[in-house]
C-alpha atoms as a PDB file:
ATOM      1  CA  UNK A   1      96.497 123.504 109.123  1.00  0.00           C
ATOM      2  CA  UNK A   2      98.954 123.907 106.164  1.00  0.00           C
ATOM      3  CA  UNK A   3      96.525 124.179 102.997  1.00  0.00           C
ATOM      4  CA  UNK A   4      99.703 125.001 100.501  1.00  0.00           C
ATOM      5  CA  UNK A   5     101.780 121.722 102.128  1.00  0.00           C
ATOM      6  CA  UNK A   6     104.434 119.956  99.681  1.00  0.00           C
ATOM      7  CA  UNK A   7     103.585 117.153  97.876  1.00  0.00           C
ATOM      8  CA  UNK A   8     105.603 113.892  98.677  1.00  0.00           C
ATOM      9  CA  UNK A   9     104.901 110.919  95.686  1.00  0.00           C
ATOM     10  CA  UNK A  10     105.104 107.261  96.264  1.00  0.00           C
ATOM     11  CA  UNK A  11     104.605 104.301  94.617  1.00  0.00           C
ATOM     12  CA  UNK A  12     104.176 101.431  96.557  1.00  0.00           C
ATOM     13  CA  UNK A  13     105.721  98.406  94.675  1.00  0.00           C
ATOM     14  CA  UNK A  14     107.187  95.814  96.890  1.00  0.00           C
ATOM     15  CA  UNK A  15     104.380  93.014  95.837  1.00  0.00           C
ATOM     16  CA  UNK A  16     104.571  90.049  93.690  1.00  0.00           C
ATOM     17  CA  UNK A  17     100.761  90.086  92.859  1.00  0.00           C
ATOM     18  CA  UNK A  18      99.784  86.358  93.755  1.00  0.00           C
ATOM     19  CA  UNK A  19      96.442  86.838  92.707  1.00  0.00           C
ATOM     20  CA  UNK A  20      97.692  87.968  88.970  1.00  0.00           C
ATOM     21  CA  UNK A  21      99.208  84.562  88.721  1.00  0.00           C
ATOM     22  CA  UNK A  22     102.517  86.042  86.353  1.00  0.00           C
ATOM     23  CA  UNK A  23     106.242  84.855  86.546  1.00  0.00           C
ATOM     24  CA  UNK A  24     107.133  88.614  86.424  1.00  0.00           C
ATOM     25  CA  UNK A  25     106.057  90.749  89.268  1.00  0.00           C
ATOM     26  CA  UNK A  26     102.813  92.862  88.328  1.00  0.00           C
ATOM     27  CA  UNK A  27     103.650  95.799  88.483  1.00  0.00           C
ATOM     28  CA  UNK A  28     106.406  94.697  85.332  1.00  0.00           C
ATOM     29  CA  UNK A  29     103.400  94.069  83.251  1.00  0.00           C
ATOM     30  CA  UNK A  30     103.974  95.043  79.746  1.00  0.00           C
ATOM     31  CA  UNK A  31     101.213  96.779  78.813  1.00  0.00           C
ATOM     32  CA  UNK A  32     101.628  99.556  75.418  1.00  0.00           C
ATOM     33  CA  UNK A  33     105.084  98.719  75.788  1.00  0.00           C
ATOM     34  CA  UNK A  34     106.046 100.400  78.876  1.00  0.00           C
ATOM     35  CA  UNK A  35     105.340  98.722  82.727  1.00  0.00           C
ATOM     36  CA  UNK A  36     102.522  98.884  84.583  1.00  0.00           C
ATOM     37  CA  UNK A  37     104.707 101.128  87.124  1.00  0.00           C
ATOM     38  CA  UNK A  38     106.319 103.428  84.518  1.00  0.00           C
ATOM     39  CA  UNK A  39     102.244 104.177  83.289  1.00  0.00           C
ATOM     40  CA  UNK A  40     101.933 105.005  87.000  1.00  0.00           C
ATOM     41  CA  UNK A  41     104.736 107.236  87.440  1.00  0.00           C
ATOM     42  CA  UNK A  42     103.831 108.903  84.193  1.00  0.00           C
ATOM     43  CA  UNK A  43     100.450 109.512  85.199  1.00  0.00           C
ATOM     44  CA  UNK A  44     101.499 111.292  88.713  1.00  0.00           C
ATOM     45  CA  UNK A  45     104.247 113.841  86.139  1.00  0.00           C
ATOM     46  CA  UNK A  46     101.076 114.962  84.920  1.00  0.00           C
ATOM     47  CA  UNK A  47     100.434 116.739  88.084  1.00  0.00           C
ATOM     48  CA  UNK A  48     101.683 120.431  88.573  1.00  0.00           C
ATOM     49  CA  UNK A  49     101.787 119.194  92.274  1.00  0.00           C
ATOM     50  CA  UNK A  50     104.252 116.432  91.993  1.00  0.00           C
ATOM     51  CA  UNK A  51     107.719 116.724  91.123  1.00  0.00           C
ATOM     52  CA  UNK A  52     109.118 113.689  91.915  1.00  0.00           C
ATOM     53  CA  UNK A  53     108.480 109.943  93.295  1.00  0.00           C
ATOM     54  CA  UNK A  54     109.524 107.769  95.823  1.00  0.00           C
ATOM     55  CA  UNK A  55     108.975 103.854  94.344  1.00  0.00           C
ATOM     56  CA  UNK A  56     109.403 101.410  97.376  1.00  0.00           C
ATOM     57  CA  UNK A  57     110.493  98.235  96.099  1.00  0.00           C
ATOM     58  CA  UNK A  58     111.195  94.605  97.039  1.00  0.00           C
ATOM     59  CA  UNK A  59     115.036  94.183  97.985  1.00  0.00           C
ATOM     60  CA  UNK A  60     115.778  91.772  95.546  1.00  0.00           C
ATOM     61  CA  UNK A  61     114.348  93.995  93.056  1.00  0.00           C
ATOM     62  CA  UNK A  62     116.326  94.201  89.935  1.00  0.00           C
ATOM     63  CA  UNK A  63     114.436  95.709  87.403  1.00  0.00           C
ATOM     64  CA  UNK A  64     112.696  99.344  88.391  1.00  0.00           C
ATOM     65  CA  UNK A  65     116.501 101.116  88.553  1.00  0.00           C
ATOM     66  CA  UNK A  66     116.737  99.874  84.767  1.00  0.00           C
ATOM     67  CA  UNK A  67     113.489 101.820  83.481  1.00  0.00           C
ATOM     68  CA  UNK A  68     112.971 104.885  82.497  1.00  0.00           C
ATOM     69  CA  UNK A  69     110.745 107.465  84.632  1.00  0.00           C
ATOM     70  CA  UNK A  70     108.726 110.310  83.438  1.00  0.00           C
ATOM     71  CA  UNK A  71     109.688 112.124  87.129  1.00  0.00           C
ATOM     72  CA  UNK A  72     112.989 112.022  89.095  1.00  0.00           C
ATOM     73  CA  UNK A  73     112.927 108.872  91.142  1.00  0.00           C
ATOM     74  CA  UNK A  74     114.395 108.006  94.895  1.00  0.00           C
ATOM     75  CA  UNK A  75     113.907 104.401  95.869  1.00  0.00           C
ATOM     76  CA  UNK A  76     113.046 102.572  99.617  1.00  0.00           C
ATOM     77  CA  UNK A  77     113.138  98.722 100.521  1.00  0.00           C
ATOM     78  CA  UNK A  78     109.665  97.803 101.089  1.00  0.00           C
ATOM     79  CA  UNK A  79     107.879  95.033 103.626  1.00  0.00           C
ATOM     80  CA  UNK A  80     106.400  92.306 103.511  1.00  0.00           C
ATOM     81  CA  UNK A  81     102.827  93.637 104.057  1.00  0.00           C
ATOM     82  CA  UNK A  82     101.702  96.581 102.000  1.00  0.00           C
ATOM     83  CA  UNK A  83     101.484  98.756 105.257  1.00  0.00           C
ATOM     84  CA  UNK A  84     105.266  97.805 105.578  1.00  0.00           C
ATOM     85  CA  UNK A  85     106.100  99.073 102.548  1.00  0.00           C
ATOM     86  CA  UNK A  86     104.644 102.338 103.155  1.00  0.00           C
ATOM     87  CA  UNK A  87     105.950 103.005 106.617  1.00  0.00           C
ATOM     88  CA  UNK A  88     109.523 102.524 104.844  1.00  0.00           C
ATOM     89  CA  UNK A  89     108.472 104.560 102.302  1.00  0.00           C
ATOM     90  CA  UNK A  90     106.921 107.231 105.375  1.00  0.00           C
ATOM     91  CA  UNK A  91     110.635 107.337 106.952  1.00  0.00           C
ATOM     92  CA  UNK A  92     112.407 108.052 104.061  1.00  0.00           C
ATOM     93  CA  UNK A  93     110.140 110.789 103.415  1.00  0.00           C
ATOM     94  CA  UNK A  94     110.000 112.015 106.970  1.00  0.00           C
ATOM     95  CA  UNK A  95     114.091 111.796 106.934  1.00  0.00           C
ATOM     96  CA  UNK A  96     114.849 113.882 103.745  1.00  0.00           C
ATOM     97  CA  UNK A  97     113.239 116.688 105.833  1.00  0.00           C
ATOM     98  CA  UNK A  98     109.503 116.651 104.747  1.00  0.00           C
ATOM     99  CA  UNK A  99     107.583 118.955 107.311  1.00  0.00           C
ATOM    100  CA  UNK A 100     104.633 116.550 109.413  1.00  0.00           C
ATOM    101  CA  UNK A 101     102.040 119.050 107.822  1.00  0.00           C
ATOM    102  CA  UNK A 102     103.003 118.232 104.279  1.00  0.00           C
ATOM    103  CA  UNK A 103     100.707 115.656 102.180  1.00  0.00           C
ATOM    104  CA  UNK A 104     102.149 112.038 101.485  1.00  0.00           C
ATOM    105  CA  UNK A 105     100.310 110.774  98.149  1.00  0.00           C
ATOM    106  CA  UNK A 106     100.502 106.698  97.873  1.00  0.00           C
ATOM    107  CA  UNK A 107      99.571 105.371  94.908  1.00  0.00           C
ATOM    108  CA  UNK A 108      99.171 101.860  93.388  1.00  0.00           C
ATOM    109  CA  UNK A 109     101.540 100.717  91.036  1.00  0.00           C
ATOM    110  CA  UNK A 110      99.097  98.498  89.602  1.00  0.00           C
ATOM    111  CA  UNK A 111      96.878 101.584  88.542  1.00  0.00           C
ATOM    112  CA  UNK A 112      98.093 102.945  85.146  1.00  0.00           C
ATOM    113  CA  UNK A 113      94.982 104.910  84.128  1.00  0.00           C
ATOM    114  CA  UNK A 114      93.794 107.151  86.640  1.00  0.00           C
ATOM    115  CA  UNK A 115      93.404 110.596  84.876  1.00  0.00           C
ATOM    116  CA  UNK A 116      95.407 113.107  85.883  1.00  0.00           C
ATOM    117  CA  UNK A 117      92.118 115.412  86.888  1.00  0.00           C
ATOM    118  CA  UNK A 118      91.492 112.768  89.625  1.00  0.00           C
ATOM    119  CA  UNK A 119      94.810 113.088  91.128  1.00  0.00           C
ATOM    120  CA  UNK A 120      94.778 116.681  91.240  1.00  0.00           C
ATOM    121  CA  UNK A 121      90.885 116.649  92.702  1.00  0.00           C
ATOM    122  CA  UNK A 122      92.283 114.240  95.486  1.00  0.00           C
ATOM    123  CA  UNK A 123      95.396 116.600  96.549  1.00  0.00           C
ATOM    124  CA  UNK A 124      93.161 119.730  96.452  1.00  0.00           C
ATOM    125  CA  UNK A 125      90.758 118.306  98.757  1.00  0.00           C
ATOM    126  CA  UNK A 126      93.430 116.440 101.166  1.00  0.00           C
ATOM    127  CA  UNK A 127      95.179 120.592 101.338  1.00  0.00           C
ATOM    128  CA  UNK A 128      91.734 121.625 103.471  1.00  0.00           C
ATOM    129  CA  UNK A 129      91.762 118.149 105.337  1.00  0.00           C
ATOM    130  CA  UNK A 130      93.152 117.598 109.109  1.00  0.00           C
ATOM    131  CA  UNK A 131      94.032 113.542 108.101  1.00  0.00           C
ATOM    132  CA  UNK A 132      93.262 112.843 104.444  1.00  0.00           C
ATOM    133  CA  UNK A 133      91.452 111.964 101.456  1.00  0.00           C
ATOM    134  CA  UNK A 134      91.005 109.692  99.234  1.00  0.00           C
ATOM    135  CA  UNK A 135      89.722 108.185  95.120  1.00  0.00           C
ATOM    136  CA  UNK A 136      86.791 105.947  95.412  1.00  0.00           C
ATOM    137  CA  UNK A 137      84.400 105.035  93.736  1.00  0.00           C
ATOM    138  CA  UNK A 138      79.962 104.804  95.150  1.00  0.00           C
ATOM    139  CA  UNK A 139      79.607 100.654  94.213  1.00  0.00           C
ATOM    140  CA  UNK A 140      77.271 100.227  91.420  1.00  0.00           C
ATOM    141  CA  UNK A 141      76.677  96.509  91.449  1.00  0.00           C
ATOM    142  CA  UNK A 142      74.362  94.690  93.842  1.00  0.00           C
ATOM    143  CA  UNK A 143      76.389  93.064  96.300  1.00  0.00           C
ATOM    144  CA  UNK A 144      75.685  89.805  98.022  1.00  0.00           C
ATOM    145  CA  UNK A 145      77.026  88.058 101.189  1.00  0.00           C
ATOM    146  CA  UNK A 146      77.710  84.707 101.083  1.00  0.00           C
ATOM    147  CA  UNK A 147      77.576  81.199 103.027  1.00  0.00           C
ATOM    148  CA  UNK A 148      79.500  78.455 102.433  1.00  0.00           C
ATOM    149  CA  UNK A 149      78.580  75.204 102.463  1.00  0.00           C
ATOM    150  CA  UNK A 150      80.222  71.581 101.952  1.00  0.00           C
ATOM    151  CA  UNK A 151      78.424  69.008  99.932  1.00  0.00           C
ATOM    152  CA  UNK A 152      80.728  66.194 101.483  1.00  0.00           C
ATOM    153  CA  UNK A 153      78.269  67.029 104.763  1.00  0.00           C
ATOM    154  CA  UNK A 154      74.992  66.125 103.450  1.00  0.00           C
ATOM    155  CA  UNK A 155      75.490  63.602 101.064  1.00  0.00           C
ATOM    156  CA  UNK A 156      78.098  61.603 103.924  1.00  0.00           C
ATOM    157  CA  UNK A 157      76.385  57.892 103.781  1.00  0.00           C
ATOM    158  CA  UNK A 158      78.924  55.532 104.808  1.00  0.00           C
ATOM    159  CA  UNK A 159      82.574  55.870 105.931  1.00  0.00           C
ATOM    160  CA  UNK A 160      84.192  56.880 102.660  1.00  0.00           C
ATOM    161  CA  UNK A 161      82.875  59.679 100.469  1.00  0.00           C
ATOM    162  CA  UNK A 162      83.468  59.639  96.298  1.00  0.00           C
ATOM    163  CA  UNK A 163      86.319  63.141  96.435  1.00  0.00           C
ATOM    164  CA  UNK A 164      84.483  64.508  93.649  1.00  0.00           C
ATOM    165  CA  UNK A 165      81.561  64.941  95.743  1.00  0.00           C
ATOM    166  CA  UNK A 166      83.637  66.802  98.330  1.00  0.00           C
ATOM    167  CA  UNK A 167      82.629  70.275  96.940  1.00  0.00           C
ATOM    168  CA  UNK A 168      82.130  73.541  99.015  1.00  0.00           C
ATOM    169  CA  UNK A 169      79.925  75.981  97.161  1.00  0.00           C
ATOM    170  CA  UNK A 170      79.015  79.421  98.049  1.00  0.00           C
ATOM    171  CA  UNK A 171      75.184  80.372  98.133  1.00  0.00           C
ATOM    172  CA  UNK A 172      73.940  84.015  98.751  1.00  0.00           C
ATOM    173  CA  UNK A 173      72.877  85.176 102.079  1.00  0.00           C
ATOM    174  CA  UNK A 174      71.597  88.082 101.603  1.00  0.00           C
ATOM    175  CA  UNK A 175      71.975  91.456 100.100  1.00  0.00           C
ATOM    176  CA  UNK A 176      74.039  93.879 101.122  1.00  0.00           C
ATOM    177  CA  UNK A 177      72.573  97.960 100.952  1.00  0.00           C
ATOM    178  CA  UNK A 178      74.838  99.392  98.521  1.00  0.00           C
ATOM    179  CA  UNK A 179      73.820 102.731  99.276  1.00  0.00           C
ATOM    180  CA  UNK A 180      76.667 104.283 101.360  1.00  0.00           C
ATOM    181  CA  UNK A 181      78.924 101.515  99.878  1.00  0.00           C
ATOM    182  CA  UNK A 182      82.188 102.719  98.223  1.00  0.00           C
ATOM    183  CA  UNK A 183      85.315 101.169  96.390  1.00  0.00           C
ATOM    184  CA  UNK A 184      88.458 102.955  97.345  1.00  0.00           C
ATOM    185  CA  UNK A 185      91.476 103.912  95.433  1.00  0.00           C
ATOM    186  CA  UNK A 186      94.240 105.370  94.625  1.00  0.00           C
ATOM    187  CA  UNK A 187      95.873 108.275  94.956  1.00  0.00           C
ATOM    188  CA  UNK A 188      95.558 108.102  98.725  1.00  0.00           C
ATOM    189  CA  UNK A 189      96.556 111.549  99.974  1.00  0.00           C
ATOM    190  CA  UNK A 190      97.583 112.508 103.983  1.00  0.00           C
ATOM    191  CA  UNK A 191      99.212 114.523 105.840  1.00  0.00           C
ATOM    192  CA  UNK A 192     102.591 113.349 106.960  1.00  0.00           C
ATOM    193  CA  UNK A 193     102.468 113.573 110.672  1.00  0.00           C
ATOM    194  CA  UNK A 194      99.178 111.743 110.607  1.00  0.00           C
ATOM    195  CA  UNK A 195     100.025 109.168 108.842  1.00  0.00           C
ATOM    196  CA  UNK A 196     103.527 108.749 110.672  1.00  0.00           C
ATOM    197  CA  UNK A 197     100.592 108.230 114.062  1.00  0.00           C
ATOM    198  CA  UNK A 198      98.724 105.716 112.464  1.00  0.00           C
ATOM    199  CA  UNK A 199     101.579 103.674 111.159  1.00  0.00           C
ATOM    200  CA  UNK A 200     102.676 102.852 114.850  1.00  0.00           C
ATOM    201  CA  UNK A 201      99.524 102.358 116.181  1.00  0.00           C
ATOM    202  CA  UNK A 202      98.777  99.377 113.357  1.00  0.00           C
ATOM    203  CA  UNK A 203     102.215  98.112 114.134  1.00  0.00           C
ATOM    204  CA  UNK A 204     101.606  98.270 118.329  1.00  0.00           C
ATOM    205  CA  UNK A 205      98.528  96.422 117.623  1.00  0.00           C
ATOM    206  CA  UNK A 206      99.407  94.313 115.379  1.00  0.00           C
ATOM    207  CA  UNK A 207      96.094  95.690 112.742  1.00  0.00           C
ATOM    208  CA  UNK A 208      95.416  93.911 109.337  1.00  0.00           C
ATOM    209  CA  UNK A 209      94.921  96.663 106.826  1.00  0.00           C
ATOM    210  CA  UNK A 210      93.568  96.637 103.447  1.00  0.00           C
ATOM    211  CA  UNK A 211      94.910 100.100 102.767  1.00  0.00           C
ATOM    212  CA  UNK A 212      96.291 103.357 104.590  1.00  0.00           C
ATOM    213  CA  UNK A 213      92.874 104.506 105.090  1.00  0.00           C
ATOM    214  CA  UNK A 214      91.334 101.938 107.204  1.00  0.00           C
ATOM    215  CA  UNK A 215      93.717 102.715 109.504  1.00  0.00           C
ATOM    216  CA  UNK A 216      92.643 105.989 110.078  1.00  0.00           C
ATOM    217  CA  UNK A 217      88.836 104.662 110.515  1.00  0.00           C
ATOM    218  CA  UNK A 218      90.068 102.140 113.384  1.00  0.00           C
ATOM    219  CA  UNK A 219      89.896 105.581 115.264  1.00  0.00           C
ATOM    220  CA  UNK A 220      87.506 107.429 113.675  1.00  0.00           C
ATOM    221  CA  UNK A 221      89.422 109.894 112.092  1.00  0.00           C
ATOM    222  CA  UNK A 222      87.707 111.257 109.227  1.00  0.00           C
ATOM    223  CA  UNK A 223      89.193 110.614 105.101  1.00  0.00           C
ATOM    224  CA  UNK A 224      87.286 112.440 102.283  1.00  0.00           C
ATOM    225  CA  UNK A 225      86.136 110.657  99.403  1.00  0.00           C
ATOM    226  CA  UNK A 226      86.838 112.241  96.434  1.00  0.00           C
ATOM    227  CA  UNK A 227      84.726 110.519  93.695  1.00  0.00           C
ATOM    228  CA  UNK A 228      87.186 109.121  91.143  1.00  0.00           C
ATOM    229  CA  UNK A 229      86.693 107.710  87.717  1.00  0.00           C
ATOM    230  CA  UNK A 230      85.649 104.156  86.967  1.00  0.00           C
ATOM    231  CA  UNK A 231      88.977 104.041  84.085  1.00  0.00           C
ATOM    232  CA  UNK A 232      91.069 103.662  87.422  1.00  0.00           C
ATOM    233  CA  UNK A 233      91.101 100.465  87.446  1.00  0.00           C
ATOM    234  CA  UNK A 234      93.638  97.614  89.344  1.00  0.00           C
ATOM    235  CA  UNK A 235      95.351  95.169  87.373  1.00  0.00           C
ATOM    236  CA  UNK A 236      94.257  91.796  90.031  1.00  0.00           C
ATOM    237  CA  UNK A 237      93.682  89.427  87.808  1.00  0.00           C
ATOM    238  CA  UNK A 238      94.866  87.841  84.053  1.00  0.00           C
ATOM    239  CA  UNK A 239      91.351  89.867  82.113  1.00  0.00           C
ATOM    240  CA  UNK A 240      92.459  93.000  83.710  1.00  0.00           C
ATOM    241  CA  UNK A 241      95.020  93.625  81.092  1.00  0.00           C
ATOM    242  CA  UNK A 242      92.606  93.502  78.450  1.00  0.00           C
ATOM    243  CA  UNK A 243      90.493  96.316  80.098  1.00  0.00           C
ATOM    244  CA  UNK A 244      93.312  98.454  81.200  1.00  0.00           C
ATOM    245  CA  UNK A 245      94.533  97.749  77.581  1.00  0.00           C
ATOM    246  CA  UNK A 246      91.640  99.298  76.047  1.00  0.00           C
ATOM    247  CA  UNK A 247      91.062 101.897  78.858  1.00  0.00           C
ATOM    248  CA  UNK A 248      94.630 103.385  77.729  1.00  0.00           C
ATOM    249  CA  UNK A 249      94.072 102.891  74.064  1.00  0.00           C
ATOM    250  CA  UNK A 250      90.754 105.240  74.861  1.00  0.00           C
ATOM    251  CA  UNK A 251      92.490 108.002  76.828  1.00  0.00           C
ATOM    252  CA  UNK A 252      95.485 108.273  74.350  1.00  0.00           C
END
């Protein structure tokens, strides 16, 4: 196992952020006057182990090539899915001669404040890893599954129902043991080769992924969790801003 591999950047930015709601694609956000995705890219410079970035982007994308970048930048056309995106993003590394045993780092675009510390703690602990490792963070909040009912069914009287009683509501279930519960995210760090495996196999069988490391835990193959700081937060939704706003006023 390679434990001094080359580190290969990317920034995953292909999306269009539904959930955030914007005319502009998220990761355009203005936030301190720069992007979302320039805070991102200036957040992996701070890392002695990266030199440069790979930013896979949407093909109709007209606006990263006109920013600035605190690193060198090469570009890829990104997917549809997220997983897409990073398999283009795996080939163009794999093509410009990266060795399998070298250390792809995938990072959100959508993640502006992750201190550099965490991204460094994350690579240094992927180097002594077979497949990986990755930020996360141990869930703090009490979490709560939920069942969903439909009012429409129980109040239903007579042929026609009023629409405003047509409601479905969530109620909790029960509680969820938080205890070996974790959030992941990013930096996600893994070795090349690995990663290269696990992209095909998702593709073959046609896997929904939330990230690159579920993947690997479809076949049990081990990612570390590298505890990462709770500033590291994703711009989803609208209020986001206003904490990532804050969070980057703080670490300035």
């Amino acid at each position: 196992m390679n434990t001094t591999p080359h580190i290969h950047a990317m920034i995953v930015a292909a999306g269009r952020g539904s959930r955030f709601g914007a005319s502009v694609a998220k990761q355009y956000t203005l936030l301190q006057g720069q992007t979302l995705l320039q805070h991102s890219v200036a957040r992996l410079a701070c890392s002695d182990y990266v030199d440069k970035c790979l930013l896979v982007i949407a093909a109709d994308d007209t606006t990263a090539q006109t920013l600035d970048f605190a690193l060198p930048i090469d570009y890829a056309i990104g997917g549809a899915e997220r997983w897409q995106s990073v398999q283009a993003g795996v080939g163009a590394i794999s093509h410009s001669g990266a060795d399998d045993s070298d250390l792809v780092l995938i990072h959100d675009a959508a993640r502006p404040a992750v201190p550099s510390n965490d991204i460094d703690q994350v690579i240094e602990a992927a180097m002594t890893e077979p497949y990986g490792a990755i930020l996360a963070t141990p869930v703090a909040d009490t979490l709560k599954e939920s069942n969903v009912y439909s009012t429409a069914q129980s109040e239903l009287t007579n042929e026609t129902v009023s629409s405003n009683h047509n409601h479905a509501h969530s109620y909790a279930k029960r509680t969820i043991d938080r205890s070996n519960m974790w959030q992941a995210q990013t930096p996600q760090v893994f070795r090349l080769g690995e990663l290269k495996r696990l992209l095909a196999y998702v593709l073959t069988h046609n896997l929904s992924i939330t990230d690159e490391a579920s993947a690997f835990e479809y076949l049990d193959f081990p990612i570390r969790l590298v505890t990462g700081s709770r500033q590291n937060i994703k711009l989803t939704y609208p209020d986001d801003a206003i904490l990532l706003a804050a969070i980057l006023t703080a670490q300035s």
